[in-house]
Protein backbone atom coordinates (compact mmCIF):
# COMPACT_ATOMS: atom_id res chain seq x y z
CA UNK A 1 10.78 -5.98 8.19
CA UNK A 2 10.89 -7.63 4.69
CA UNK A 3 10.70 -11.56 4.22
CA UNK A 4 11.93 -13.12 1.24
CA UNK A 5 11.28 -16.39 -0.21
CA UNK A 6 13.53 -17.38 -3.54
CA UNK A 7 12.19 -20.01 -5.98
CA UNK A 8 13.26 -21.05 -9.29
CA UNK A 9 16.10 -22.61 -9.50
CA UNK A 10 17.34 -25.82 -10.68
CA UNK A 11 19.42 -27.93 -12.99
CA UNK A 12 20.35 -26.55 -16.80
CA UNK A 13 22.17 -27.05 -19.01
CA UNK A 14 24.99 -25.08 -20.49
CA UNK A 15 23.49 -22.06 -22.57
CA UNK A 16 19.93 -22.87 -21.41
CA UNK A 17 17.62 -20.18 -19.57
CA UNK A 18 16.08 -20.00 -15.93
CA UNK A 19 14.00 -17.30 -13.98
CA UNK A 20 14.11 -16.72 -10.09
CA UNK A 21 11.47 -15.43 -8.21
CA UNK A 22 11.73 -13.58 -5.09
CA UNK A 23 8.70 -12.76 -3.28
CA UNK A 24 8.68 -10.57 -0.73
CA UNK A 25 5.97 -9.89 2.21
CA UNK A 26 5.44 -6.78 3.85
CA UNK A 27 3.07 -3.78 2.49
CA UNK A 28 5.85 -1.09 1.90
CA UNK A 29 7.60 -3.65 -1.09
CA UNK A 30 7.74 -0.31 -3.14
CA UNK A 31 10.09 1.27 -0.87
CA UNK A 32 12.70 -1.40 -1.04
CA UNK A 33 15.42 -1.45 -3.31
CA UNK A 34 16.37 -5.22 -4.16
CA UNK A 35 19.62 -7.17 -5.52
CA UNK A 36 20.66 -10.39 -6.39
CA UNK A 37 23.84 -11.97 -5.15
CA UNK A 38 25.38 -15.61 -5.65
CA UNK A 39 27.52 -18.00 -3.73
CA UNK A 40 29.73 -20.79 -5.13
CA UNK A 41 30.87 -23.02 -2.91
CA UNK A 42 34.49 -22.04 -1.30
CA UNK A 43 33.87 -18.52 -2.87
CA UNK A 44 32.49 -15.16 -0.77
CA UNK A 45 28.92 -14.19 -1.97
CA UNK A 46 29.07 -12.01 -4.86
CA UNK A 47 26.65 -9.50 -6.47
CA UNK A 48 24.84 -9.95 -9.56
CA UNK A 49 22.09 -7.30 -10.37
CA UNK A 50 20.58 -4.79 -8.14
CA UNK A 51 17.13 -2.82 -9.20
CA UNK A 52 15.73 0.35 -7.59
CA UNK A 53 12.25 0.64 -6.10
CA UNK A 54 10.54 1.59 -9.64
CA UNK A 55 11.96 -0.64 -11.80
CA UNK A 56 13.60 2.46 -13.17
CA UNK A 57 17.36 1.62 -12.70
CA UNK A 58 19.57 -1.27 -12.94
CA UNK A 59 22.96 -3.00 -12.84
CA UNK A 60 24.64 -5.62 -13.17
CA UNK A 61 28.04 -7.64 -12.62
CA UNK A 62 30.25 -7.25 -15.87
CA UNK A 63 30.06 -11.41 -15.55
CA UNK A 64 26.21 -11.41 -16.41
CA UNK A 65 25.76 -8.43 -18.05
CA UNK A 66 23.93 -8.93 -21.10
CA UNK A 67 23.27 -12.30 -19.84
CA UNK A 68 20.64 -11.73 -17.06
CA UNK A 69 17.90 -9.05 -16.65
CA UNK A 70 16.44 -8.31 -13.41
CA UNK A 71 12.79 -7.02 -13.18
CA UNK A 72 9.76 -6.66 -10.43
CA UNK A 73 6.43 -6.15 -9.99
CA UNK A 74 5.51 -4.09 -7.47
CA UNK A 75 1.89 -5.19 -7.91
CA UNK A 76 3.06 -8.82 -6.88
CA UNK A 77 5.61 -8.39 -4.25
CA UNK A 78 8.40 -9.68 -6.38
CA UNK A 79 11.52 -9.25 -8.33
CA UNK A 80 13.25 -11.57 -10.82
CA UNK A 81 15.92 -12.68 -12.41
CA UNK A 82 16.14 -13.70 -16.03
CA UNK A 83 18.90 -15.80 -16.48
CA UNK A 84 20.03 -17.10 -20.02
CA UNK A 85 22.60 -18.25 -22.07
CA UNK A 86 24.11 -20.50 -18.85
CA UNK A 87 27.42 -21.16 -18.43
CA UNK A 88 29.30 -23.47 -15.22
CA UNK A 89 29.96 -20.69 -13.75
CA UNK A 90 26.53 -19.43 -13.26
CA UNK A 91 26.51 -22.81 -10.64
CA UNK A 92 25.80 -21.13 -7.05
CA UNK A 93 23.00 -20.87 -4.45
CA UNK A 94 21.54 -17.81 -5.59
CA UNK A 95 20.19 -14.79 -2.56
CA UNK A 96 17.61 -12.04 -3.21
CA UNK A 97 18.29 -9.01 -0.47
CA UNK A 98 16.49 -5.78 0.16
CA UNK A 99 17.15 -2.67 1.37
CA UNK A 100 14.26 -0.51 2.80
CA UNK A 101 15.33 3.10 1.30
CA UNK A 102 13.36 6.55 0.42
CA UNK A 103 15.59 6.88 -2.74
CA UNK A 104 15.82 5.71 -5.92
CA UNK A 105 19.82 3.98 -6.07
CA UNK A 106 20.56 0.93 -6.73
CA UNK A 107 22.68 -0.99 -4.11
CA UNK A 108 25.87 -3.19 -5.18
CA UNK A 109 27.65 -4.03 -1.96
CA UNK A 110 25.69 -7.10 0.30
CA UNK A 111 26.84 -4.64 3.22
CA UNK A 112 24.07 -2.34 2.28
CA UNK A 113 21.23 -5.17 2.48
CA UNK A 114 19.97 -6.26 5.98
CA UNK A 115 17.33 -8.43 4.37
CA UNK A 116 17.90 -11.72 2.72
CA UNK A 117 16.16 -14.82 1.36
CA UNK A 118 17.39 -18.60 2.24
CA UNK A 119 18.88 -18.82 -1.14
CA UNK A 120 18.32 -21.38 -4.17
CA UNK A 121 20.39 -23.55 -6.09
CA UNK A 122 21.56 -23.06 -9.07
CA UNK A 123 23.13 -25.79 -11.12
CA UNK A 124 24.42 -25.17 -14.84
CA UNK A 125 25.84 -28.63 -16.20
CA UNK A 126 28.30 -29.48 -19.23
């Protein structure tokens, strides 16, 4: 059973840059395939970038494509997201899930993830 712990987030400013952390605990990290989703308030939790267990494959929503670029180390127990050119929108308490999985998709719907961090905040001012 995976444990994750988000960190990184904050207050920025429109078009300014911020990286979440995720780390993870467990000894079979490499098996999990891991996402990113995002919660405004009064809104459902949405996704934002999913990885496979290599690093090998990505996606993301068409709202942050180009914007943000998920990563992980498998070495460290943690995946990332790059976040940059900030806009209000971006403003939502931001969730890392994982999915323990022997293949190599990547996972879109928060249905498929049974493992989530508390969440961090995310705050992009104007």
């Amino acid at each position: 059973q995976a444990q994750l712990v988000e960190s990184g987030g904050g207050l920025v400013q429109v078009g300014g840059s911020l990286r979440l952390s995720c780390a993870a605990s467990g000894r079979t990290f490499t098996r999990y395939a891991l996402g990113w989703f995002r919660q405004a308030p009064g809104k459902e939790r949405e996704f934002v970038a999913a990885i496979n267990w290599s690093g090998g494959s990505d996606t993301y929503s068409n709202s942050v494509k180009d914007r943000f670029t998920i990563s992980r180390d498998n070495a460290k127990n943690t995946v990332y997201l790059q976040m940059s050119s900030l806009k209000p929108e971006d403003t939502a308490v931001y969730y890392c899930a994982a999915k323990s999985t022997p293949f190599g998709g990547v996972y879109v719907s928060r249905n498929e993830y049974p493992y989530w961090g508390q969440g961090t905040q995310v705050t992009v001012s104007s």
